[in-house]
C-alpha atoms as a PDB file:
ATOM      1  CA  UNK A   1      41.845 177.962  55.802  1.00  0.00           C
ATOM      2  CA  UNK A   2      42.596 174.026  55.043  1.00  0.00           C
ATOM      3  CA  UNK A   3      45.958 175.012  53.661  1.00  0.00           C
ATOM      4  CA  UNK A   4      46.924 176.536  57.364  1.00  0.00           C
ATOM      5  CA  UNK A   5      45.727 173.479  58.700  1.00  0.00           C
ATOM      6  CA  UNK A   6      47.798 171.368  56.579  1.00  0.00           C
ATOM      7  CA  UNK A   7      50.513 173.588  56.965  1.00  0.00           C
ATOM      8  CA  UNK A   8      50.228 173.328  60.888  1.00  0.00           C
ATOM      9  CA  UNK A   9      49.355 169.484  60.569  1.00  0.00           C
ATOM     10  CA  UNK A  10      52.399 168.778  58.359  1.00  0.00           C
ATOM     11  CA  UNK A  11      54.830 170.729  60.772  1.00  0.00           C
ATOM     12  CA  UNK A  12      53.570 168.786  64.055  1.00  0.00           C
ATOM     13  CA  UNK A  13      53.716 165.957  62.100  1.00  0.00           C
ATOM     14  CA  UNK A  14      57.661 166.432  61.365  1.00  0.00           C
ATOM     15  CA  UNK A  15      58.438 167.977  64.446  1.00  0.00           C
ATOM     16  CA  UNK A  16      57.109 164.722  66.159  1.00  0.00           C
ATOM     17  CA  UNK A  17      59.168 162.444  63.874  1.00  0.00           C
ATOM     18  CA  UNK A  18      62.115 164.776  64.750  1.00  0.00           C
ATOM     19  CA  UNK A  19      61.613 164.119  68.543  1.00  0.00           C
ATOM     20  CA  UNK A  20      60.565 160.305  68.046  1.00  0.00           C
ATOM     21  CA  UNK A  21      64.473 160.377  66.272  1.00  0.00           C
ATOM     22  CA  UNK A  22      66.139 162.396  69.472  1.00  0.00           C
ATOM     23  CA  UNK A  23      64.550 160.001  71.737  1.00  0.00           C
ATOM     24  CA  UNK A  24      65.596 156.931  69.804  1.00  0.00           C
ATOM     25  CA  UNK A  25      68.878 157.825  70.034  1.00  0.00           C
ATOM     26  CA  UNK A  26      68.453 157.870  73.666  1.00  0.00           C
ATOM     27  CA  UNK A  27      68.489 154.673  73.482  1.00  0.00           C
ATOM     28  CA  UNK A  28      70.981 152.801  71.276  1.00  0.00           C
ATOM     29  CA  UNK A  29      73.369 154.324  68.882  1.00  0.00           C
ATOM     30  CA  UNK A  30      73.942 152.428  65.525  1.00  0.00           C
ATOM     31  CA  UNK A  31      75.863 152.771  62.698  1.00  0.00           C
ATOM     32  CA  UNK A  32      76.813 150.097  60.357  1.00  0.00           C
ATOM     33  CA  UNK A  33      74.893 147.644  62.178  1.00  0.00           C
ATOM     34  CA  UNK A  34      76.447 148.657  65.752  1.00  0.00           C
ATOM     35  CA  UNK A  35      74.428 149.016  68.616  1.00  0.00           C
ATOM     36  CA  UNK A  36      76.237 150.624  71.640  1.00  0.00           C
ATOM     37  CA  UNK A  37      74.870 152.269  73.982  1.00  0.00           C
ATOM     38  CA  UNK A  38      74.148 155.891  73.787  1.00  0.00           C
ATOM     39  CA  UNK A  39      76.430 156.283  76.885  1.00  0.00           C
ATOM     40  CA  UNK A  40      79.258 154.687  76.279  1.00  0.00           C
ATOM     41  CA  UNK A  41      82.046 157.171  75.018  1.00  0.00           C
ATOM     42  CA  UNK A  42      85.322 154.649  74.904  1.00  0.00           C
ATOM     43  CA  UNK A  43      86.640 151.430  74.308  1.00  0.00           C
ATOM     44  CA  UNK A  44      90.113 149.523  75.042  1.00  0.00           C
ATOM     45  CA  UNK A  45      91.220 146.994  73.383  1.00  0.00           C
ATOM     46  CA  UNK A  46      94.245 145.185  75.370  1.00  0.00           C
ATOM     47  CA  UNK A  47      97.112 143.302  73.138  1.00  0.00           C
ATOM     48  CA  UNK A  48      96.312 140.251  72.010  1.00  0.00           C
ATOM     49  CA  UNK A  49      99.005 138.123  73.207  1.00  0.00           C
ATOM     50  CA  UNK A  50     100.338 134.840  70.590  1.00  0.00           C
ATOM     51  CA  UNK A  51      99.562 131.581  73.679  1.00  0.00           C
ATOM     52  CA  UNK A  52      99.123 129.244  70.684  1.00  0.00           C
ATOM     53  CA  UNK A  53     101.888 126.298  70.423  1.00  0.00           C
ATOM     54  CA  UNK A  54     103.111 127.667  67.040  1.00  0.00           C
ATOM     55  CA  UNK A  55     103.397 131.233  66.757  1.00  0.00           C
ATOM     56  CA  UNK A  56     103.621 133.580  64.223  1.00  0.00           C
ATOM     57  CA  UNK A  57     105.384 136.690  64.966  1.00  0.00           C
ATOM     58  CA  UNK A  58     103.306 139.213  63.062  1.00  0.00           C
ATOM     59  CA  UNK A  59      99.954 137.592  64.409  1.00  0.00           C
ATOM     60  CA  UNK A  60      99.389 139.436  67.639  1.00  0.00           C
ATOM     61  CA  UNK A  61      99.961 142.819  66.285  1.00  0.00           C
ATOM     62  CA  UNK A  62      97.982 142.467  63.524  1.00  0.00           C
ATOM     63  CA  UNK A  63      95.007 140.820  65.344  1.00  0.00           C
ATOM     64  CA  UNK A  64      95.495 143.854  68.140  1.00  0.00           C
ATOM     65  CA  UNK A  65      95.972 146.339  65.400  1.00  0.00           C
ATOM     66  CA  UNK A  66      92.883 145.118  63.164  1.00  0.00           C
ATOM     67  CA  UNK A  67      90.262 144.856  66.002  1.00  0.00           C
ATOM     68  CA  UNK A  68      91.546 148.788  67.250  1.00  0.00           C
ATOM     69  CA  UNK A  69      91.367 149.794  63.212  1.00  0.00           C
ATOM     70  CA  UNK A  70      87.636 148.734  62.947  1.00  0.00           C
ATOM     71  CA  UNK A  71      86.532 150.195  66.190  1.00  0.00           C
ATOM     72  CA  UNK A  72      88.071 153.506  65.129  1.00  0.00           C
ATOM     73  CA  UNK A  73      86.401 153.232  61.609  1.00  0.00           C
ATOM     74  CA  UNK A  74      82.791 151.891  62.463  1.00  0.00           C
ATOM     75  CA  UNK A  75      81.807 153.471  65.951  1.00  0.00           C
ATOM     76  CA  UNK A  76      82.126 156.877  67.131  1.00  0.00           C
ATOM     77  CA  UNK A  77      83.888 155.533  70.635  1.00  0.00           C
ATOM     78  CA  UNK A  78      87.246 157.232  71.949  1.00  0.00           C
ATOM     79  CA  UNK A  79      90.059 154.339  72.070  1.00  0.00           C
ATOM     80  CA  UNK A  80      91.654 154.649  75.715  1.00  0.00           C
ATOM     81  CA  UNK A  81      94.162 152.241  77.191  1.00  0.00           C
ATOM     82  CA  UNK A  82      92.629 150.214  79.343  1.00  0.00           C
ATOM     83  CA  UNK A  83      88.875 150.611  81.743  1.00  0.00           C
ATOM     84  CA  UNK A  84      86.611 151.724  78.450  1.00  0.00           C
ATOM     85  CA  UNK A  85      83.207 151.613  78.665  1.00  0.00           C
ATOM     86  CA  UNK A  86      83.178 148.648  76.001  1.00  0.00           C
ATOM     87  CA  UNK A  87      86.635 146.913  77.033  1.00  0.00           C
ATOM     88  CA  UNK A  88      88.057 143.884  74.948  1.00  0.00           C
ATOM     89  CA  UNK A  89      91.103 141.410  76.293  1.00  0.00           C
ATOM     90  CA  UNK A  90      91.970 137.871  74.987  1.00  0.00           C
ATOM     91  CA  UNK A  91      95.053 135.512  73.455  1.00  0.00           C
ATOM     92  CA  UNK A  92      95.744 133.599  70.212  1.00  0.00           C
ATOM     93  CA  UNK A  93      94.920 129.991  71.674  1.00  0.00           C
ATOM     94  CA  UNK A  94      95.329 128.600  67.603  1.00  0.00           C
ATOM     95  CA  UNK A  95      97.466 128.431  64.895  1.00  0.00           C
ATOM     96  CA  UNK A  96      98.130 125.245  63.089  1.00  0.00           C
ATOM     97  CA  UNK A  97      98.317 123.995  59.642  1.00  0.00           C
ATOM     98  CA  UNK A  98      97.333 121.089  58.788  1.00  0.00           C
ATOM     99  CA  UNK A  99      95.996 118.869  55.195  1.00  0.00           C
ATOM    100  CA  UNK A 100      92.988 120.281  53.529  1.00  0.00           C
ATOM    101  CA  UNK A 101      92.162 119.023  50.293  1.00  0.00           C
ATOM    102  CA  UNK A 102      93.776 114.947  49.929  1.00  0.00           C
ATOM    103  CA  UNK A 103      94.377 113.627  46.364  1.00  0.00           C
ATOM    104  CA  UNK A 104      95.418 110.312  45.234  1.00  0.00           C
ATOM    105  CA  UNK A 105      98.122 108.840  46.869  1.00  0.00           C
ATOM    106  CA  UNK A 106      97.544 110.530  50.480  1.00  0.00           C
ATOM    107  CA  UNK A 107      98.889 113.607  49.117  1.00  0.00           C
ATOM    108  CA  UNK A 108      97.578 117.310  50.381  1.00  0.00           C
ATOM    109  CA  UNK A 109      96.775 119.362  47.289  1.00  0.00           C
ATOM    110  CA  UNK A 110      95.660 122.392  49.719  1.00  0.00           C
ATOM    111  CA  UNK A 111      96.605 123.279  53.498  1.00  0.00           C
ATOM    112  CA  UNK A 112      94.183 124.855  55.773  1.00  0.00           C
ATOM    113  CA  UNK A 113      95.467 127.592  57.978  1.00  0.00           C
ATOM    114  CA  UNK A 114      93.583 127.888  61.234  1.00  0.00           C
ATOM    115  CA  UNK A 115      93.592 130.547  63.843  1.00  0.00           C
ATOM    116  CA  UNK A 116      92.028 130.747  66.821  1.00  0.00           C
ATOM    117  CA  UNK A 117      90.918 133.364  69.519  1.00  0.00           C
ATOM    118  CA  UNK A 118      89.654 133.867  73.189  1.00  0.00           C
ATOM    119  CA  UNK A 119      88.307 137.254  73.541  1.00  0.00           C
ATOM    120  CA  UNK A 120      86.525 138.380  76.784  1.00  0.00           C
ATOM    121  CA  UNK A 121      84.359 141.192  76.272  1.00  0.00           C
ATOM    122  CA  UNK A 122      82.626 143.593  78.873  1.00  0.00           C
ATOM    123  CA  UNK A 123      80.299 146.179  78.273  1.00  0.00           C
ATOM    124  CA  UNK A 124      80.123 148.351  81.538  1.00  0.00           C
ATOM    125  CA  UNK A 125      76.419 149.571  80.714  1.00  0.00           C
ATOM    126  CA  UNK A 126      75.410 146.336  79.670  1.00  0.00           C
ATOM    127  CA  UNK A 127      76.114 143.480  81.415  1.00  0.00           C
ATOM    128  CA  UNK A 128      73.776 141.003  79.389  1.00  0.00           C
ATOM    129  CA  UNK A 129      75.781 141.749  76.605  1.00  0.00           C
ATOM    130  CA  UNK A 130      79.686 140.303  78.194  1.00  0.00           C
ATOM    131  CA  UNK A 131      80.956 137.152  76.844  1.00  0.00           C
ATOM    132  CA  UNK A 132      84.176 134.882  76.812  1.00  0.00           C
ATOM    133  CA  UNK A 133      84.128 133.085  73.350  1.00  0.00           C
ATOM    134  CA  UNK A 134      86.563 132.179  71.252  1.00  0.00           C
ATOM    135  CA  UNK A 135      86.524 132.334  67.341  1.00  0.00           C
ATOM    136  CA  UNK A 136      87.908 130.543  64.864  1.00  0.00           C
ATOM    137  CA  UNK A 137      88.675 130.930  61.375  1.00  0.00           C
ATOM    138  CA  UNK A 138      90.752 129.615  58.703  1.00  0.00           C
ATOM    139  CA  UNK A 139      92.067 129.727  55.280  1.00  0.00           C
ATOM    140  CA  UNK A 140      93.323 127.405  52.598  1.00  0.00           C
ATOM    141  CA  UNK A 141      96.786 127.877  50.761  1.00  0.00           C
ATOM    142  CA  UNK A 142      98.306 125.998  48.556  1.00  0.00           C
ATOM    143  CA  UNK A 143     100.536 122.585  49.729  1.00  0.00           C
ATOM    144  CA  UNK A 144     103.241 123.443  47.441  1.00  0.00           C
ATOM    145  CA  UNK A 145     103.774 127.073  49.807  1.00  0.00           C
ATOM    146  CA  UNK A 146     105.890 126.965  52.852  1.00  0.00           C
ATOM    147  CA  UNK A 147     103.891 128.195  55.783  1.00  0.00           C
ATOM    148  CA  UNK A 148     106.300 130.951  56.537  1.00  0.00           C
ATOM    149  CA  UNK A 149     105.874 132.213  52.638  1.00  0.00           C
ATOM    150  CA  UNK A 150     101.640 132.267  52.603  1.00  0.00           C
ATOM    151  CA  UNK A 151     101.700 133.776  56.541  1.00  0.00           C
ATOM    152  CA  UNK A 152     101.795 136.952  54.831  1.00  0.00           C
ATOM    153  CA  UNK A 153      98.967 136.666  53.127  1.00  0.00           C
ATOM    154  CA  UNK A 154      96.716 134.640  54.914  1.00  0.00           C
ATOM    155  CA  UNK A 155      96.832 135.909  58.595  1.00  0.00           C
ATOM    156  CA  UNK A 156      95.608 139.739  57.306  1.00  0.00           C
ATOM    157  CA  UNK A 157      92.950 137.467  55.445  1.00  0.00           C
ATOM    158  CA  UNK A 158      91.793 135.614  58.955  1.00  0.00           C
ATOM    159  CA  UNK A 159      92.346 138.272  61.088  1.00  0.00           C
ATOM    160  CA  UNK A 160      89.559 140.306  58.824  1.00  0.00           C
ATOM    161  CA  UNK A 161      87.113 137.418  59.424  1.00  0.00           C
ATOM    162  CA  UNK A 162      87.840 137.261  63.353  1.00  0.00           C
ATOM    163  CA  UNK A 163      87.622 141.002  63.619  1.00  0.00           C
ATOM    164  CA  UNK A 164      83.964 141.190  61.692  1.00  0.00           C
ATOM    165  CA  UNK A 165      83.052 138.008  64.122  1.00  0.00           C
ATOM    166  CA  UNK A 166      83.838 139.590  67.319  1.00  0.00           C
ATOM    167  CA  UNK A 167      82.874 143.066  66.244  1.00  0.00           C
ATOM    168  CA  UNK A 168      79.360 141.378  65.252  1.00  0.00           C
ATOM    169  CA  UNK A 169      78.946 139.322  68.713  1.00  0.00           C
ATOM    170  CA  UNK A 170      80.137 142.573  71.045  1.00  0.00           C
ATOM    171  CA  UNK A 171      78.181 145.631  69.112  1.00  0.00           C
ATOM    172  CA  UNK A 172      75.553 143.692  66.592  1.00  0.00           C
ATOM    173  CA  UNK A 173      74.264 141.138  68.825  1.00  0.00           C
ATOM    174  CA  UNK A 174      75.037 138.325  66.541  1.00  0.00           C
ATOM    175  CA  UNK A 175      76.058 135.878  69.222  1.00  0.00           C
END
């Protein structure tokens, strides 16, 4: 007689956590530290256009490219063109070089790339969440390296650091 009881006790008590877990995920869905809401379905993320006084000419594709990549890879969300339910639009405003690391005589032993971003976000069943920010992140190279021969290199390297910053401030509330 005790073991039916713990029998029966033991299956209510699953069969509650297993409801407690359906209507969790009512409310928020996560996954890798995202939290988007259970109805959102889609996202767009509009080309990020280079506006910065120097540009580079892979820099807009790959910042467009990266932020599309890690929405695809970390969320369940359908990418549509433009109107998603999470929606992403914004420019380069940055991208400048300039002495890092001065040794004797005034001379630049390293270079800093910088690069920097306005990204508007809008989260259509969230409103709270929306922001305009921009982001910033660089990158040391260097001095003895043309620009043009450690772009290659360094903007996939800052574009990675932008992309986990804005991905963190729109779906992990890390504002």
């Amino acid at each position: 007689m005790n073991f039916r009881k713990l029998h029966i006790f033991s299956l209510a008590l699953w069969l509650g956590v297993i409801m407690c877990g359906l209507i969790g995920c009512r409310i928020s869905y996560s996954f890798s530290g995202a939290s988007i809401p259970v109805e959102a379905k889609t996202v767009s993320i509009a080309y990020f256009p280079n506006n910065a006084p120097l540009v580079a000419p892979i820099l807009s594709s790959t910042m467009t490219d990266a932020l599309q990549d890690r929405f695809m890879r970390q969320t369940r969300l359908t990418q549509v063109p433009e109107n998603g339910d999470l929606s992403f639009e914004g420019e380069i405003i940055g991208y400048s070089s300039q002495p890092a690391a001065i040794v004797a005589d005034e001379y630049a032993a390293k270079n800093r790339l910088t690069i920097t971003v306005k990204v508007r976000f809008t989260n259509r069943f969230r409103p709270a969440d929306n922001f305009e920010k921009t982001f910033s992140q660089f990158q040391e190279y260097d001095s003895n390296i043309l620009l043009q021969e450690a772009e290659s290199t360094l903007i996939p390297e800052i574009v990675d650091m932008l992309v986990e910053d804005i991905f963190n401030a729109a779906v992990s509330q890390w504002k």
